[in-house]
N, C-alpha and C. Protein backbone atom coordinates (compact mmCIF):
# COMPACT_ATOMS: atom_id res chain seq x y z
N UNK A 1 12.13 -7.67 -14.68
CA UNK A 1 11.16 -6.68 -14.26
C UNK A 1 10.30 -7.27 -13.15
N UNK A 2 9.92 -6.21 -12.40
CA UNK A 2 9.50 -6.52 -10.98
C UNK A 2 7.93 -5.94 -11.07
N UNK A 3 7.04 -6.75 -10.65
CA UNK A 3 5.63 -5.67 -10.61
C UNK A 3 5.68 -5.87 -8.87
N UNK A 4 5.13 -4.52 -8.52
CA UNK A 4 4.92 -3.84 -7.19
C UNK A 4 3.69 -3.38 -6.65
N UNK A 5 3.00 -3.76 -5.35
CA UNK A 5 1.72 -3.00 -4.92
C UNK A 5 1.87 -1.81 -4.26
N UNK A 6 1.49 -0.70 -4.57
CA UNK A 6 1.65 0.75 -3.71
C UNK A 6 0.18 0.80 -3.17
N UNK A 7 -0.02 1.73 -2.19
CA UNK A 7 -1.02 2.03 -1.47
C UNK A 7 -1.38 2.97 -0.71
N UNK A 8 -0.55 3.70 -0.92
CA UNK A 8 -0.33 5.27 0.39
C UNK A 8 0.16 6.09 -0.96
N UNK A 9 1.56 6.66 0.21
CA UNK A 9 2.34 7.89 0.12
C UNK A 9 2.60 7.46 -1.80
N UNK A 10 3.00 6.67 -2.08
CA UNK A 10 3.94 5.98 -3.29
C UNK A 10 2.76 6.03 -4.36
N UNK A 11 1.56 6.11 -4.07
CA UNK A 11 0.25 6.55 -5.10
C UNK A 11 0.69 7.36 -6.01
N UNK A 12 0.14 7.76 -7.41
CA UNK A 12 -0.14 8.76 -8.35
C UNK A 12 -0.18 9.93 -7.86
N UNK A 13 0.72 10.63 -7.45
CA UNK A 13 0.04 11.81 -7.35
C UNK A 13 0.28 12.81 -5.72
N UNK A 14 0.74 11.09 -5.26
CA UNK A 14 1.31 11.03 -3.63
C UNK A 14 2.55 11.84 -3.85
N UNK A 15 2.98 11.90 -2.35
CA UNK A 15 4.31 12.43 -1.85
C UNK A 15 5.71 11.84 -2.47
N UNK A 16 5.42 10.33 -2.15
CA UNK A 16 6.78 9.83 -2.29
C UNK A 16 6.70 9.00 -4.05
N UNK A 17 5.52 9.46 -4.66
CA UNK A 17 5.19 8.84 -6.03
C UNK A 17 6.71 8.67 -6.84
N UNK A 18 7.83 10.25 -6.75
CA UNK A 18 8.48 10.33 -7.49
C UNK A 18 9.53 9.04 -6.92
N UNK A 19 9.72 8.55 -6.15
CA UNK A 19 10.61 7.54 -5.34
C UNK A 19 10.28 6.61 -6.81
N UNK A 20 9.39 6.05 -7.04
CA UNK A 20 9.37 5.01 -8.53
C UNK A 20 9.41 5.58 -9.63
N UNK A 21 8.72 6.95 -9.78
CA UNK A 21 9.23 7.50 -11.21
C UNK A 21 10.72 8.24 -11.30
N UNK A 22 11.05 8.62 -10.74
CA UNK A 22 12.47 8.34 -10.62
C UNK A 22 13.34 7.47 -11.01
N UNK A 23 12.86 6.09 -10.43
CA UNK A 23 13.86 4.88 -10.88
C UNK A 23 13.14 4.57 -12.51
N UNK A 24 12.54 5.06 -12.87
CA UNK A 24 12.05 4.27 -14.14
C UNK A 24 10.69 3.79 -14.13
N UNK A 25 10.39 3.84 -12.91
CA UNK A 25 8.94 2.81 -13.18
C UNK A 25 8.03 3.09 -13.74
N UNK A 26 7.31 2.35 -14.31
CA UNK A 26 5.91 2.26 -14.73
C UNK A 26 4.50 2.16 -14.44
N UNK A 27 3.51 2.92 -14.19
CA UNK A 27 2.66 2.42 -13.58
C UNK A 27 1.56 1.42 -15.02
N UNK A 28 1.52 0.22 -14.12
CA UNK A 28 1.09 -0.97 -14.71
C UNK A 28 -1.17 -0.93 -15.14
N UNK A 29 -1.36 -1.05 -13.95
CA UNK A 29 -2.79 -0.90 -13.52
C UNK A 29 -3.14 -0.03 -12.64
N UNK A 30 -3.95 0.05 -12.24
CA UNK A 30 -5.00 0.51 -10.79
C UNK A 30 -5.60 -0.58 -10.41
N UNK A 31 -5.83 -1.31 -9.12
CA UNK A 31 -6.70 -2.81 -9.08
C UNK A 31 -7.23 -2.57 -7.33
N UNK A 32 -7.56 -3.61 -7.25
CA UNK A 32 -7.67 -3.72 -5.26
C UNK A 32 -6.93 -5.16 -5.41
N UNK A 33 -7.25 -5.06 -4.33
CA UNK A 33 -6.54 -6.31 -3.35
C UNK A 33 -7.56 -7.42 -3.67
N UNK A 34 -7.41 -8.40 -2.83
CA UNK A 34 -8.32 -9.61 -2.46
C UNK A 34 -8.79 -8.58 -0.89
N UNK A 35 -10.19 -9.35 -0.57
CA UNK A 35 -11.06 -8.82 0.21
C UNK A 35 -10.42 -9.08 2.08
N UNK A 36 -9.26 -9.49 2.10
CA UNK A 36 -9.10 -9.88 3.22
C UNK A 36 -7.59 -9.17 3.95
N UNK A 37 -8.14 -7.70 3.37
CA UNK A 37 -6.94 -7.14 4.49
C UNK A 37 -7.41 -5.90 5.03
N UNK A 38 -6.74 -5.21 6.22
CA UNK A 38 -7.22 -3.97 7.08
C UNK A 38 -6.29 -2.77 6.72
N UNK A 39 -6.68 -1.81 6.53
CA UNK A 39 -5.77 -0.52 5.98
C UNK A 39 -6.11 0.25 7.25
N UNK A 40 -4.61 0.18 7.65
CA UNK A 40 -4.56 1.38 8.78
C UNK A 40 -4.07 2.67 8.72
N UNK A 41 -4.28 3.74 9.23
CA UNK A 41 -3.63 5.34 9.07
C UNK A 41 -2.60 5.49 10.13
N UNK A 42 -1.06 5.42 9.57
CA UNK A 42 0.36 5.55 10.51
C UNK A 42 0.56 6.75 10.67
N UNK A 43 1.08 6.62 12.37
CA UNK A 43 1.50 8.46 12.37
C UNK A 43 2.57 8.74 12.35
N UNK A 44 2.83 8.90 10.64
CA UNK A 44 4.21 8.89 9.91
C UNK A 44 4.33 10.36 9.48
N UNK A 45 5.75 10.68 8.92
CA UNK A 45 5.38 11.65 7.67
C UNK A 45 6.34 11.43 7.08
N UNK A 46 6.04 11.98 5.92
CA UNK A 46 4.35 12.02 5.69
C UNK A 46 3.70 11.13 5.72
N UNK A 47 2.38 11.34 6.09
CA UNK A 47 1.48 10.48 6.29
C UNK A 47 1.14 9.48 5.48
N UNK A 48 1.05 7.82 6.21
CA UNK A 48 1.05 6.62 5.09
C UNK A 48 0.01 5.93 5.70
N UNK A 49 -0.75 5.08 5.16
CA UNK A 49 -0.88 3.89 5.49
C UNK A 49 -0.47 2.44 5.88
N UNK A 50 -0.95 1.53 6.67
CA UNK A 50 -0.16 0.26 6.37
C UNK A 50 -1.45 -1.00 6.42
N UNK A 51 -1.05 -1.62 5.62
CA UNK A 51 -1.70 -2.57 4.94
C UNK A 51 -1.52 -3.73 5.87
N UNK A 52 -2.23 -4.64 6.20
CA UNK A 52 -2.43 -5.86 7.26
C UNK A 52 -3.04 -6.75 6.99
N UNK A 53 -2.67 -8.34 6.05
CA UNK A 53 -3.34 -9.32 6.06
C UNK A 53 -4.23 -9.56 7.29
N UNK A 54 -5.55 -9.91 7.41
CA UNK A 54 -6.49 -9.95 8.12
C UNK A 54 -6.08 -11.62 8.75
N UNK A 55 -6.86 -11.75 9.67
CA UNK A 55 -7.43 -13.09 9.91
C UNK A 55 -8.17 -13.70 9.36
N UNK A 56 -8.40 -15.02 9.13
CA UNK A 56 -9.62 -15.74 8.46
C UNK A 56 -10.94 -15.36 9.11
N UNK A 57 -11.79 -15.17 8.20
CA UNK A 57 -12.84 -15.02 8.90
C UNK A 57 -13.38 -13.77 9.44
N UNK A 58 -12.18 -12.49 9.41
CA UNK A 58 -11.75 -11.10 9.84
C UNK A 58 -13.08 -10.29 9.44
N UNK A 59 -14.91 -10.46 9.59
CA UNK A 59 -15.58 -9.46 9.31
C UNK A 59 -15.29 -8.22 9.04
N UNK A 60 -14.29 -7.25 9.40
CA UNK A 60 -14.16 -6.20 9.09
C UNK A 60 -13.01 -5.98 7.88
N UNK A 61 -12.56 -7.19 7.69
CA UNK A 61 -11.39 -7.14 6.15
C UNK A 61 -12.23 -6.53 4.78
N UNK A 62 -11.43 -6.03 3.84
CA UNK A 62 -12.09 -5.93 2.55
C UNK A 62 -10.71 -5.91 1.68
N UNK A 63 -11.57 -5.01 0.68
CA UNK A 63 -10.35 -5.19 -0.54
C UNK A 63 -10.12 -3.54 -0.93
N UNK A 64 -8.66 -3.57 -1.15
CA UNK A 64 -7.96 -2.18 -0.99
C UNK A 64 -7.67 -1.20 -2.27
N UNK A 65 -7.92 -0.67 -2.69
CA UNK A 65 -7.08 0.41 -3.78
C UNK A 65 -5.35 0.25 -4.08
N UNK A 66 -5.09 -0.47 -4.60
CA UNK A 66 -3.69 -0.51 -4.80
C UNK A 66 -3.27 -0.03 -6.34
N UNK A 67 -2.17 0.29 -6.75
CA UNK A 67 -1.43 0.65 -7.73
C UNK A 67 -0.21 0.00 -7.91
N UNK A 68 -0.23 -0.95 -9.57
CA UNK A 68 1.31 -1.71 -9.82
C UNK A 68 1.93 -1.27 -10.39
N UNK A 69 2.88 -0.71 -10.00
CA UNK A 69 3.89 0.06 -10.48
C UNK A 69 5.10 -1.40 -10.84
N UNK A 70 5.79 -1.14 -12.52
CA UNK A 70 6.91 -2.17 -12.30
C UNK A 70 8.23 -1.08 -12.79
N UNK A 71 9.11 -2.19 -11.74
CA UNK A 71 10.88 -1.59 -11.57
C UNK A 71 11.44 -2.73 -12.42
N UNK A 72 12.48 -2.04 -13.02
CA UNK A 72 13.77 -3.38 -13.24
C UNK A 72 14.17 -4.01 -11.59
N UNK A 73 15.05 -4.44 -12.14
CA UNK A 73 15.40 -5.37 -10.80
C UNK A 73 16.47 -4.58 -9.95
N UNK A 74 17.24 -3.92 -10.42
CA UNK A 74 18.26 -3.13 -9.76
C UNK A 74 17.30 -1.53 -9.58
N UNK A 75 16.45 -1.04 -10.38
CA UNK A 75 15.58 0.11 -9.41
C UNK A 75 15.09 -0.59 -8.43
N UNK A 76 14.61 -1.95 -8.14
CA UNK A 76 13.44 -2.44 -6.97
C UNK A 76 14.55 -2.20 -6.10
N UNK A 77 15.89 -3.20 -6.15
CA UNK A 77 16.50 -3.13 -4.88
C UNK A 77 16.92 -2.17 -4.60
N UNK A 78 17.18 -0.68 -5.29
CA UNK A 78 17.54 0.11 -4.61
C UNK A 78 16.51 0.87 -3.61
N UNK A 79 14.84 0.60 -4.70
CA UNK A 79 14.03 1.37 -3.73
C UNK A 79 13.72 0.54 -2.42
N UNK A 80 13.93 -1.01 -2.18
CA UNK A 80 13.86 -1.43 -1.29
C UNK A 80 15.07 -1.35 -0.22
N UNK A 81 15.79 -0.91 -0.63
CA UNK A 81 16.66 -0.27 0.86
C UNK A 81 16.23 0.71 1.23
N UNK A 82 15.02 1.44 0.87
CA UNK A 82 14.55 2.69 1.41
C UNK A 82 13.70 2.18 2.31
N UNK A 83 12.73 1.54 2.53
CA UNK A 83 11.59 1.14 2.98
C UNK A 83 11.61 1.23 4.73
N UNK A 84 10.93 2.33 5.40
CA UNK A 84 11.59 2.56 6.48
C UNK A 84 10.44 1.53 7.26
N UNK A 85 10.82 0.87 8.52
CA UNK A 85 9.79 0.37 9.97
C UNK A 85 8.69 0.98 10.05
N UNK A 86 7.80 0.83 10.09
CA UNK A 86 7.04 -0.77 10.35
C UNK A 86 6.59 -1.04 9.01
N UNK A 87 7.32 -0.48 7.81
CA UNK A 87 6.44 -0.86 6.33
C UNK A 87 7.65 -1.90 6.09
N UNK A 88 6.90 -2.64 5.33
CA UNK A 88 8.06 -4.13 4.21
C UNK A 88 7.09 -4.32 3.27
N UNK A 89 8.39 -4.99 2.36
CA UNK A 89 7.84 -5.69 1.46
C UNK A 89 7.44 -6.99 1.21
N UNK A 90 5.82 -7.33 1.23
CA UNK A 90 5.49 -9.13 0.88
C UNK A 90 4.74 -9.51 0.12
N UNK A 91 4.16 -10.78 -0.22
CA UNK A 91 3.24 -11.24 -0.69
C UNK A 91 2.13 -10.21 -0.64
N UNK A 92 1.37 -9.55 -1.88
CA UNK A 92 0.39 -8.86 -1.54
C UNK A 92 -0.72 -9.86 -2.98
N UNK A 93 -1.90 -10.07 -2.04
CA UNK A 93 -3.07 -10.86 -3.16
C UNK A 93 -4.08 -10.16 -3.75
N UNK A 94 -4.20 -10.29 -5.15
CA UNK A 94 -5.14 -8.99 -5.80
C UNK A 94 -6.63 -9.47 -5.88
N UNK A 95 -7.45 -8.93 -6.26
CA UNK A 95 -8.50 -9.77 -5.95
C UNK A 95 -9.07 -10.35 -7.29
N UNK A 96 -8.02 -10.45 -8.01
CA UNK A 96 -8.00 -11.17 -9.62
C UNK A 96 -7.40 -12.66 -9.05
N UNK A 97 -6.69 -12.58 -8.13
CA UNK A 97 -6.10 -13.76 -7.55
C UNK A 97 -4.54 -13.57 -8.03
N UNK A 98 -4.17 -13.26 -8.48
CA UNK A 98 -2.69 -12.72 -8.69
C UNK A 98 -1.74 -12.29 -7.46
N UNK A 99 -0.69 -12.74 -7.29
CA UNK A 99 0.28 -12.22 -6.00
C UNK A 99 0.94 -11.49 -7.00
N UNK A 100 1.74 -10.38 -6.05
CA UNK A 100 2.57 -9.27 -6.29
C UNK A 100 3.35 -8.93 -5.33
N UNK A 101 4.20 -8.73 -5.85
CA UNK A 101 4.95 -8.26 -4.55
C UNK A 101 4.66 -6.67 -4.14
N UNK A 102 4.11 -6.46 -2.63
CA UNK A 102 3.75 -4.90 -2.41
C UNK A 102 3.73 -4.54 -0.92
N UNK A 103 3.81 -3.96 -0.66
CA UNK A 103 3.58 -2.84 0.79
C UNK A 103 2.77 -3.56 1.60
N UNK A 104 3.36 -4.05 2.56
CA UNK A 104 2.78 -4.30 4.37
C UNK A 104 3.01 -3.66 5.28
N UNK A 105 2.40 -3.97 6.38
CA UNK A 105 2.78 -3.23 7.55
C UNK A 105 2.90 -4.47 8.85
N UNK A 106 3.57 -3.96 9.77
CA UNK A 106 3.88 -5.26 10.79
C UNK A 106 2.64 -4.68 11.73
N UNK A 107 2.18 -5.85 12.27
CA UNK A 107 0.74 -5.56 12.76
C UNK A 107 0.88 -4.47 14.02
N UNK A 108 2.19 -4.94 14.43
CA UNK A 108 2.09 -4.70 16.02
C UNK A 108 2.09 -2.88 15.55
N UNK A 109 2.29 -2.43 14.85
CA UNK A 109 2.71 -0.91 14.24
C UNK A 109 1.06 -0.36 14.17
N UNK A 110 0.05 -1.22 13.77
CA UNK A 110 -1.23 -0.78 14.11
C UNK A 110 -2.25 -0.68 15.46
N UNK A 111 -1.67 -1.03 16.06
CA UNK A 111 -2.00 -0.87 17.39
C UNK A 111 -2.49 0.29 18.40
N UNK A 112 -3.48 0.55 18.31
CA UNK A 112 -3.66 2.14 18.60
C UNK A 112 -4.37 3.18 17.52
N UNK A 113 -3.77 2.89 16.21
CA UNK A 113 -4.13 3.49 15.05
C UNK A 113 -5.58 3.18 14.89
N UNK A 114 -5.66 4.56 13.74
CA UNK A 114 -7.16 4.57 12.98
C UNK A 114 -7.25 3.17 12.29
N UNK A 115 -8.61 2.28 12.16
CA UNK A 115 -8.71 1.33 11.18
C UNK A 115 -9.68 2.24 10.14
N UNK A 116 -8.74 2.27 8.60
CA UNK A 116 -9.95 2.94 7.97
C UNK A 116 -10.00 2.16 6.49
N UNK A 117 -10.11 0.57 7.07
CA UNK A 117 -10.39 -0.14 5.93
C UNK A 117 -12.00 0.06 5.17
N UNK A 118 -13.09 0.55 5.57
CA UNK A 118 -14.09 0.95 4.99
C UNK A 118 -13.53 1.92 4.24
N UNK A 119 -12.84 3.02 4.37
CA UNK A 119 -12.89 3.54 3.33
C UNK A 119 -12.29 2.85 1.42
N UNK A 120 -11.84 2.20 1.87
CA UNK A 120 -11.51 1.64 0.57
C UNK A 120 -10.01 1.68 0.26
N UNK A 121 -9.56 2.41 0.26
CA UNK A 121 -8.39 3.03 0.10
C UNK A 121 -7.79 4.08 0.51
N UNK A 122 -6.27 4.54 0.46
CA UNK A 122 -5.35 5.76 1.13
C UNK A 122 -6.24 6.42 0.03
N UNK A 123 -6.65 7.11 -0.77
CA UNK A 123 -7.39 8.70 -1.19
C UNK A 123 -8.80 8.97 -1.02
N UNK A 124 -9.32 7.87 -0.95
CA UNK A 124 -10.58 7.83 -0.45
C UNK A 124 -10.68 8.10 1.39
N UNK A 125 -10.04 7.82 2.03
CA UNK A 125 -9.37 8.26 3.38
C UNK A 125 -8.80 9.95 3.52
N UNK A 126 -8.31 9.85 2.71
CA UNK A 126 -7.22 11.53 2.51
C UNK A 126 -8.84 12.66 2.08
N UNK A 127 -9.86 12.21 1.51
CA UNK A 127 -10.67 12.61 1.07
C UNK A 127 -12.12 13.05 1.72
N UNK A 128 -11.88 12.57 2.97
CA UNK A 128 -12.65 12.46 4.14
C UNK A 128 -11.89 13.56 4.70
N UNK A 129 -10.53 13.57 5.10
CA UNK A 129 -10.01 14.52 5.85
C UNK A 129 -10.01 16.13 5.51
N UNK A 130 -10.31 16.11 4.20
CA UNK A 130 -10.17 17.17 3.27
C UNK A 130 -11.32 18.36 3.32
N UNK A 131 -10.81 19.35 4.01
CA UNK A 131 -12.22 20.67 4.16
C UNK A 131 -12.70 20.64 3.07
N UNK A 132 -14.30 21.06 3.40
CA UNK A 132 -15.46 21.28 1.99
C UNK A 132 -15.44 22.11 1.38
């Protein structure tokens, strides 16, 4: 068994949620990150985020809303042949201090994009966008 960080689309409730309940998975916790990464808004669709280890020292880093979802080992690899550019899968650090394996983004893919690591997280973001 595999534990996994989600953060976008692959959320509770998200678009692509059924992609892990589908294979079986479980959702484990709700947690954040460690305080040192940037959540950007991709202009995907559907619409995702991507997650970006910061720099040392990165004033504007914090800590993210994530969800651990766990796969057996043959659901992970199948859902990891899905995983389209500029998202992968790496080292993601919780802010319990725990690694997991979960959702990145390649930096150069944020470039241009919204930074909306203040908000905290992909629904707290989605939640801003959302008429009153």
């Amino acid at each position: 068994m595999a534990a996994l960080a989600v953060v976008g689309a692959h959320l509770t409730g998200q678009p692509l949620n059924h992609q892990l309940t589908d294979r079986g998975g479980v959702l484990l916790e709700e947690t954040t990150t460690a305080s040192c990464y940037r959540l950007f808004a991709l202009p995907t669709s559907p619409p995702k985020p991507g997650l970006v280890r910061a720099v040392d020292g990165d004033a504007g880093a914090g800590s993210i809303e994530v969800e651990i979802w766990e796969l057996d080992d043959a659901a992970l690899g199948s859902f990891l042949q899905g995983v389209p550019s500029p998202l992968c899968i790496g080292t993601v650090e919780l802010a319990d201090g725990r690694t997991v394996l979960g959702f990145l983004c390649e930096g150069a893919a944020t470039v241009g994009t919204p930074d909306i690591t203040r908000s905290g997280g992909w629904r707290s973001h989605l939640r801003t966008l959302a008429p009153e």
